[in-house]
C-alpha atoms as a PDB file:
ATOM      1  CA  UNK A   1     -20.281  32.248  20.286  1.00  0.00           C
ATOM      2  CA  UNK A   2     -19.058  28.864  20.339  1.00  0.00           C
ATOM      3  CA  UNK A   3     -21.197  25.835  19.425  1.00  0.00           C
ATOM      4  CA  UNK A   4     -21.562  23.452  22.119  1.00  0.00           C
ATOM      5  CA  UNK A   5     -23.745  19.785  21.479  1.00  0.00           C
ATOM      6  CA  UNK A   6     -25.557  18.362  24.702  1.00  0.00           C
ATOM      7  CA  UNK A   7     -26.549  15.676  25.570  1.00  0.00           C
ATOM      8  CA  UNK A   8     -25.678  11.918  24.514  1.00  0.00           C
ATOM      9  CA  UNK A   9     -27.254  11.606  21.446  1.00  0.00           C
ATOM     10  CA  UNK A  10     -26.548  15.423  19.768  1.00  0.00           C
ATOM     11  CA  UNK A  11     -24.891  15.037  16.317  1.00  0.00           C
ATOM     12  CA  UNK A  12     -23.195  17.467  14.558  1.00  0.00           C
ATOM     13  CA  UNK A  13     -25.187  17.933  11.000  1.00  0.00           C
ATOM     14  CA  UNK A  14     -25.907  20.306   8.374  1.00  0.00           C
ATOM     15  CA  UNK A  15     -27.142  22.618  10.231  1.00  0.00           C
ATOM     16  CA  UNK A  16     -23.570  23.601  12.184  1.00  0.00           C
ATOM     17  CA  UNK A  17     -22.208  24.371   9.054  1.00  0.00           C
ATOM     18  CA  UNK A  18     -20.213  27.275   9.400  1.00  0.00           C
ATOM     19  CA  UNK A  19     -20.597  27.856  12.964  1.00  0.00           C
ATOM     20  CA  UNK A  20     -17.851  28.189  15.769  1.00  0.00           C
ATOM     21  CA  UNK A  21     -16.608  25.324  17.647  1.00  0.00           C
ATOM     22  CA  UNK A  22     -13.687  24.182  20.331  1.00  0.00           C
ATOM     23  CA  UNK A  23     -11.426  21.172  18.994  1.00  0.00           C
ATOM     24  CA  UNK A  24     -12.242  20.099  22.194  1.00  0.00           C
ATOM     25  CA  UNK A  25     -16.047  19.587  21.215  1.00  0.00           C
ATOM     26  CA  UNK A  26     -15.272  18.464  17.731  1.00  0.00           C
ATOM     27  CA  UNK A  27     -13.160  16.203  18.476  1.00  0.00           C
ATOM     28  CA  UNK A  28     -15.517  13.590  20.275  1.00  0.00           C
ATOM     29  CA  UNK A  29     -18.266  14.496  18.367  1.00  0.00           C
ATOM     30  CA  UNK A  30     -20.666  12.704  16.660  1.00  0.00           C
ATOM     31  CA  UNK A  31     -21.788  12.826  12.873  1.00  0.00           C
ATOM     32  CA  UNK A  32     -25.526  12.402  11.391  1.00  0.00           C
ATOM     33  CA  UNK A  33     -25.603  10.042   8.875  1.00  0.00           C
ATOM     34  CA  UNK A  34     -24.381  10.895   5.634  1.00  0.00           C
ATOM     35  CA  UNK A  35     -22.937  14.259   6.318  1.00  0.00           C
ATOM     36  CA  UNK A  36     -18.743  14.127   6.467  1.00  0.00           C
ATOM     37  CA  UNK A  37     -17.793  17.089   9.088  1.00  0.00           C
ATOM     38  CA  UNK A  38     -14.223  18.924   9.151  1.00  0.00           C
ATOM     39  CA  UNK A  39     -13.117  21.614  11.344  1.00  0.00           C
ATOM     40  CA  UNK A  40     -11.547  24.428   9.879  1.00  0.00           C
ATOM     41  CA  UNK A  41     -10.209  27.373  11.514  1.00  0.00           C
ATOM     42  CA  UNK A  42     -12.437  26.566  14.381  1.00  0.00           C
ATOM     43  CA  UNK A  43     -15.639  26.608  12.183  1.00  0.00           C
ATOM     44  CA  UNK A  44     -17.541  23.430  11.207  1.00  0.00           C
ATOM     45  CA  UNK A  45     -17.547  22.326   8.124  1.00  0.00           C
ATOM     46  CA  UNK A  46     -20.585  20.120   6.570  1.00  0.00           C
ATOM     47  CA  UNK A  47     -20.597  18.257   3.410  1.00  0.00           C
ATOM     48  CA  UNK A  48     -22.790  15.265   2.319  1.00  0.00           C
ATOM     49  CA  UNK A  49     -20.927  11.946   1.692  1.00  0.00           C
ATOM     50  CA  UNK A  50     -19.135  11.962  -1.771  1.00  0.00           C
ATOM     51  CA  UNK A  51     -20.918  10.183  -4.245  1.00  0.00           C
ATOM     52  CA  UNK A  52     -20.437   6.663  -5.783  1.00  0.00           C
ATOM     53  CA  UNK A  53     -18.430   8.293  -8.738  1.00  0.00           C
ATOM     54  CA  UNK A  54     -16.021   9.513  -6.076  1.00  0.00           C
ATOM     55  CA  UNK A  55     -16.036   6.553  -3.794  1.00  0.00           C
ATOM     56  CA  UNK A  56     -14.814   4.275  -6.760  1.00  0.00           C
ATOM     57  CA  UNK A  57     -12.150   7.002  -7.726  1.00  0.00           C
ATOM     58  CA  UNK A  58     -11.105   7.049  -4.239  1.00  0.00           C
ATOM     59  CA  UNK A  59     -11.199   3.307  -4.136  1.00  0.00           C
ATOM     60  CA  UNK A  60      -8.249   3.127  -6.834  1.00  0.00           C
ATOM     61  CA  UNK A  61      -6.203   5.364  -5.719  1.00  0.00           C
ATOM     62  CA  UNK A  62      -6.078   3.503  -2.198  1.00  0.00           C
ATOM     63  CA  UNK A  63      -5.684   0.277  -4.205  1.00  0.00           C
ATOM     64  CA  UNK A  64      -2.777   1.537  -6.233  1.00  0.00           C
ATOM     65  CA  UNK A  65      -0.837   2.705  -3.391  1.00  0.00           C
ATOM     66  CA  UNK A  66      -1.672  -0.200  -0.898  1.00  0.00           C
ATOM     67  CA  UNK A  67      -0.846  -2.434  -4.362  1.00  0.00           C
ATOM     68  CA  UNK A  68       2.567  -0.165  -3.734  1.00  0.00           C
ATOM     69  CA  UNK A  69       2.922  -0.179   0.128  1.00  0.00           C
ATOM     70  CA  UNK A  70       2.599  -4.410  -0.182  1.00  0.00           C
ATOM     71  CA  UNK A  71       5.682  -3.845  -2.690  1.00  0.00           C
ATOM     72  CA  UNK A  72       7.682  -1.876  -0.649  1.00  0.00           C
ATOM     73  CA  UNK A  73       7.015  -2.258   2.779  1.00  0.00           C
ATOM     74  CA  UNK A  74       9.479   0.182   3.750  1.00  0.00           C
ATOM     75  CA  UNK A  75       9.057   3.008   1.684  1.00  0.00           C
ATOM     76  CA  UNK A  76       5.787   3.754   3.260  1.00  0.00           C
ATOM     77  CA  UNK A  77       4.406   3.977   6.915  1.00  0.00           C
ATOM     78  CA  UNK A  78       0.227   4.087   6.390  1.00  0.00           C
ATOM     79  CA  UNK A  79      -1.996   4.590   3.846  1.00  0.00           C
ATOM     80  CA  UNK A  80      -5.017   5.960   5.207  1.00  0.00           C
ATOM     81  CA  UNK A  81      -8.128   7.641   4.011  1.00  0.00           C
ATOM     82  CA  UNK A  82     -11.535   9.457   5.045  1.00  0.00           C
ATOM     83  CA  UNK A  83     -12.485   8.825   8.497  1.00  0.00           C
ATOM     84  CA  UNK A  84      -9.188   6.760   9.138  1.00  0.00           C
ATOM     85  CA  UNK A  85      -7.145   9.838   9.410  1.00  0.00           C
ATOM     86  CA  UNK A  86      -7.558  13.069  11.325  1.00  0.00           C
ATOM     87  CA  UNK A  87      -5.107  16.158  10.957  1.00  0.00           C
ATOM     88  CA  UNK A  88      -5.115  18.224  13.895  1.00  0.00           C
ATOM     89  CA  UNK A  89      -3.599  21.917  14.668  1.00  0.00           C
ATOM     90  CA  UNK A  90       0.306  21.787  14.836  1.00  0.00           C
ATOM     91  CA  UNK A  91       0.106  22.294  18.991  1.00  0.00           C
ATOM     92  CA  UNK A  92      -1.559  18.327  18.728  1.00  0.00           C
ATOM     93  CA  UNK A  93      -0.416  16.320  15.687  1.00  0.00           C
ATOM     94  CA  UNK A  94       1.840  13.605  16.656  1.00  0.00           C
ATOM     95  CA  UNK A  95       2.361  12.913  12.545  1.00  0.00           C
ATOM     96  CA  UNK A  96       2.315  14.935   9.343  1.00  0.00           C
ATOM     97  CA  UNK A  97       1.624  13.099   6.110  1.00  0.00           C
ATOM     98  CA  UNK A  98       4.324  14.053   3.358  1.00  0.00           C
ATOM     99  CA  UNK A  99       1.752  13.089   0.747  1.00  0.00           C
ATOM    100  CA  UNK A 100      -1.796  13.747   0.761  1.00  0.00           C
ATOM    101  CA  UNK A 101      -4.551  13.490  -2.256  1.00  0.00           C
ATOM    102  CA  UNK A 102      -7.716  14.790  -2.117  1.00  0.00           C
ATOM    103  CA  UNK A 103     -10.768  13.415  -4.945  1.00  0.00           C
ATOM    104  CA  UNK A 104     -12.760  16.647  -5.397  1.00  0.00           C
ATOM    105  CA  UNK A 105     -16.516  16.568  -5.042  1.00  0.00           C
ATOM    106  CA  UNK A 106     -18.835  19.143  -5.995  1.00  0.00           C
ATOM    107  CA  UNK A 107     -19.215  20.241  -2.327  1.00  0.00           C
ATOM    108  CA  UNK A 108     -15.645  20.405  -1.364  1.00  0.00           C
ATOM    109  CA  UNK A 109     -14.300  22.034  -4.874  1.00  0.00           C
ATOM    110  CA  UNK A 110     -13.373  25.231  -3.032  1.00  0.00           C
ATOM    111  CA  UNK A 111     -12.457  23.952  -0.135  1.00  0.00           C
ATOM    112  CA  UNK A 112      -9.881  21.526  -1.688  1.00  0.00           C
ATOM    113  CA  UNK A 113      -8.444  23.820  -4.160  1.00  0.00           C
ATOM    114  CA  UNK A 114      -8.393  26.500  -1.763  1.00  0.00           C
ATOM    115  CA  UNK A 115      -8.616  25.856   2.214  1.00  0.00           C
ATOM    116  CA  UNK A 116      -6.496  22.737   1.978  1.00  0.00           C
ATOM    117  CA  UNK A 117      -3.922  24.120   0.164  1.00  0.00           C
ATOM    118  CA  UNK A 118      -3.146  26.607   3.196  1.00  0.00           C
ATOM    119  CA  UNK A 119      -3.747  23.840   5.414  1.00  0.00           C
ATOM    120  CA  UNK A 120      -1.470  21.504   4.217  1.00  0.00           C
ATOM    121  CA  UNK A 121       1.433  23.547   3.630  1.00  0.00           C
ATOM    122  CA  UNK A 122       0.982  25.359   7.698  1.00  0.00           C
ATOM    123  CA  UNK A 123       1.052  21.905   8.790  1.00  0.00           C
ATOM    124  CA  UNK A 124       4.410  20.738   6.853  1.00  0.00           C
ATOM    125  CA  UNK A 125       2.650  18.382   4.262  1.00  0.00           C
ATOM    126  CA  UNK A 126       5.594  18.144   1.522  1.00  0.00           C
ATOM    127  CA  UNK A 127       2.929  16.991  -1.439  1.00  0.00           C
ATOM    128  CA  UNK A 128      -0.558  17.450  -2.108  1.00  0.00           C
ATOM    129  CA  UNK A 129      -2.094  16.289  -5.490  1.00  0.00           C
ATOM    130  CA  UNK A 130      -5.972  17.745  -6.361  1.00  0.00           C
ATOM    131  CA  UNK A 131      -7.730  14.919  -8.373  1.00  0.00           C
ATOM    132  CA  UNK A 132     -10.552  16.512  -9.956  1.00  0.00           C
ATOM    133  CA  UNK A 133     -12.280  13.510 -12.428  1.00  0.00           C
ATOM    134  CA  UNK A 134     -14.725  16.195 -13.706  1.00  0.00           C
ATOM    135  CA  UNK A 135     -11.657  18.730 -15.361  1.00  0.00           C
ATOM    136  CA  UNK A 136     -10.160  15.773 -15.893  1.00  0.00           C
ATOM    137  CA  UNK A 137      -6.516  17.135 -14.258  1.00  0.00           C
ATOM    138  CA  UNK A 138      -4.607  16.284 -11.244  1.00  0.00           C
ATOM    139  CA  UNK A 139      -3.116  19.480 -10.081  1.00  0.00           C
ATOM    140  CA  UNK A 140      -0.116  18.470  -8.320  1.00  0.00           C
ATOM    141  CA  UNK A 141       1.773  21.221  -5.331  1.00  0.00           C
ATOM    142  CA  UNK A 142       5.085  20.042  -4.021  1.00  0.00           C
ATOM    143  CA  UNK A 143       6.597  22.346  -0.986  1.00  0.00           C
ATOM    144  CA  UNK A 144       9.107  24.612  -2.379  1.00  0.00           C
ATOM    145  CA  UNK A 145      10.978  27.000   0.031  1.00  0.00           C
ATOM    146  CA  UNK A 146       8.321  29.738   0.612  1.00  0.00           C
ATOM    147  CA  UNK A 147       5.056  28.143  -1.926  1.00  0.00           C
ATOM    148  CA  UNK A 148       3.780  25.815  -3.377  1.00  0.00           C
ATOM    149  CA  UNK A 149       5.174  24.283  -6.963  1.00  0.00           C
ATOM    150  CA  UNK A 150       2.305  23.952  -8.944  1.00  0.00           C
ATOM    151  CA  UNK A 151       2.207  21.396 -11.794  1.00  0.00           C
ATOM    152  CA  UNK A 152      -1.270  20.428 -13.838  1.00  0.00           C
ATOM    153  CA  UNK A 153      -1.449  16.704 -15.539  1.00  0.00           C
ATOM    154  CA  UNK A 154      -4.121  15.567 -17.779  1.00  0.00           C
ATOM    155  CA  UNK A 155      -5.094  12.390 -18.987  1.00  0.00           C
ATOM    156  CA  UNK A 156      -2.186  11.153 -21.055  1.00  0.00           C
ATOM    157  CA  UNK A 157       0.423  12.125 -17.585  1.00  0.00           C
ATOM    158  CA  UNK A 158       1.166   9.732 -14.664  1.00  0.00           C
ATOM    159  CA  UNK A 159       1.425  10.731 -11.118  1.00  0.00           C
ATOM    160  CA  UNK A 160       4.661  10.422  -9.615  1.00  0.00           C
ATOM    161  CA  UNK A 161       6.917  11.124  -6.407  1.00  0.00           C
ATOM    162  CA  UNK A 162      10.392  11.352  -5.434  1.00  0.00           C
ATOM    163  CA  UNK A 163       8.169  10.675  -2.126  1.00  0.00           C
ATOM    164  CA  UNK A 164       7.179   7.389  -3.511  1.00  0.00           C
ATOM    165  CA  UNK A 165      10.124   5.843  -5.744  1.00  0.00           C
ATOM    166  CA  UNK A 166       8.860   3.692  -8.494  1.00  0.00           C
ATOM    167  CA  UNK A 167       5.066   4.769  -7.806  1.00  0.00           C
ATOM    168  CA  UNK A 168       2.868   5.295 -11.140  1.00  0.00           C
ATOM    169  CA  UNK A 169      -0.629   6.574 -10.886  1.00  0.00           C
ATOM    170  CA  UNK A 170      -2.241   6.763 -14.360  1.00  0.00           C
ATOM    171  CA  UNK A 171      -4.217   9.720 -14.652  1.00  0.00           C
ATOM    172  CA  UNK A 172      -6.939   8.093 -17.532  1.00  0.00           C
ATOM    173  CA  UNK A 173      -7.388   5.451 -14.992  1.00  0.00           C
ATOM    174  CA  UNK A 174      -7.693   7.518 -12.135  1.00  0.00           C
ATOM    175  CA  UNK A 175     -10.464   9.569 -14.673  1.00  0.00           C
ATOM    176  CA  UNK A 176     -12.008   6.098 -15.655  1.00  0.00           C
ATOM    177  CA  UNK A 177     -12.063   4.918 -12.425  1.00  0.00           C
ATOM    178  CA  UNK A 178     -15.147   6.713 -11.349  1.00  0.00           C
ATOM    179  CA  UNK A 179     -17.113   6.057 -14.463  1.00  0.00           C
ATOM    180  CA  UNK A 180     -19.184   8.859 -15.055  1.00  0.00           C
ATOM    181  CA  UNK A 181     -17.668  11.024 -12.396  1.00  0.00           C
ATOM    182  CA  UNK A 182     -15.787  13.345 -15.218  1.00  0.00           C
ATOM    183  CA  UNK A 183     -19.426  13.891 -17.311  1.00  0.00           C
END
């Protein structure tokens, strides 16, 4: 059965987690307040808004690469984040990002180790870097020719991309960033 809202005010909310729906649906649908909603493989996905830990590690990130867009304008297109951005199945997207970077939360720790990964690599992403303040490690997958190359840094590594010439992302900052996120 797929899951159909009615009505001008129905929100999608915890509740729908897990159930069915069209793209078509999901894709004007609205969100109860503080739930984030994905859909995966045609099922809804709920998840309560990332904490303040993870909004200030987010935060960073986006100001480190805006920092880097501002220095060279031409080496990037967007920088985007959250709601700003929405990946849709391959018969729709109009864009594929080559890098994306995911802070893990609590509620999305399989979903971004595991889910995501498949994701990103059906859709053509060429990078995708896990940044997970609580293990303290970036786990960083770069397309090779039929899987991901996996590569773990710690603390004392830097992010970097032959995506993204000259770009440095400190992984104790990163880690630092969100204060207490990593206790």
């Amino acid at each position: 059965m797929i899951l159909k809202l009615s009505g001008p005010k129905a929100k999608i909310g915890p509740y729908h987690h897990g159930r069915k729906m069209s793209l078509k649906a999901f894709e004007f649908a609205q969100v109860e307040e503080g739930y984030l909603v994905e859909l995966a493989r045609g099922y809804v996905v709920v998840s309560e808004v990332p904490n303040y830990p993870h909004a200030l590690t987010t935060a960073f990130i986006r100001d480190m690469l805006g920092a880097y867009r501002l220095a060279n304008p031409r080496a990037t297109h967007l920088v985007l984040d959250g709601a700003s951005c929405k990946l849709l199945i391959p018969d729709w997207r109009t864009w594929v990002p080559e890098l994306v970077i995911e802070v893990v939360s609590e509620g999305s720790r399989d979903r971004d180790y595991t889910e995501k990964r498949d994701e990103y690599w059906t859709l053509g992403v060429k990078e995708y870097w896990v940044v997970d303040a609580k293990l303290q490690q970036v786990l960083v997958l770069r397309r090779g020719r039929s899987q991901w190359t996996e590569k773990t840094l710690g603390p004392a590594d830097v992010c970097e991309t032959k995506l993204l010439p000259g770009f440095k992302l400190p992984c104790k900052a990163v880690f630092e960033a969100g204060g207490d996120a990593g206790a």
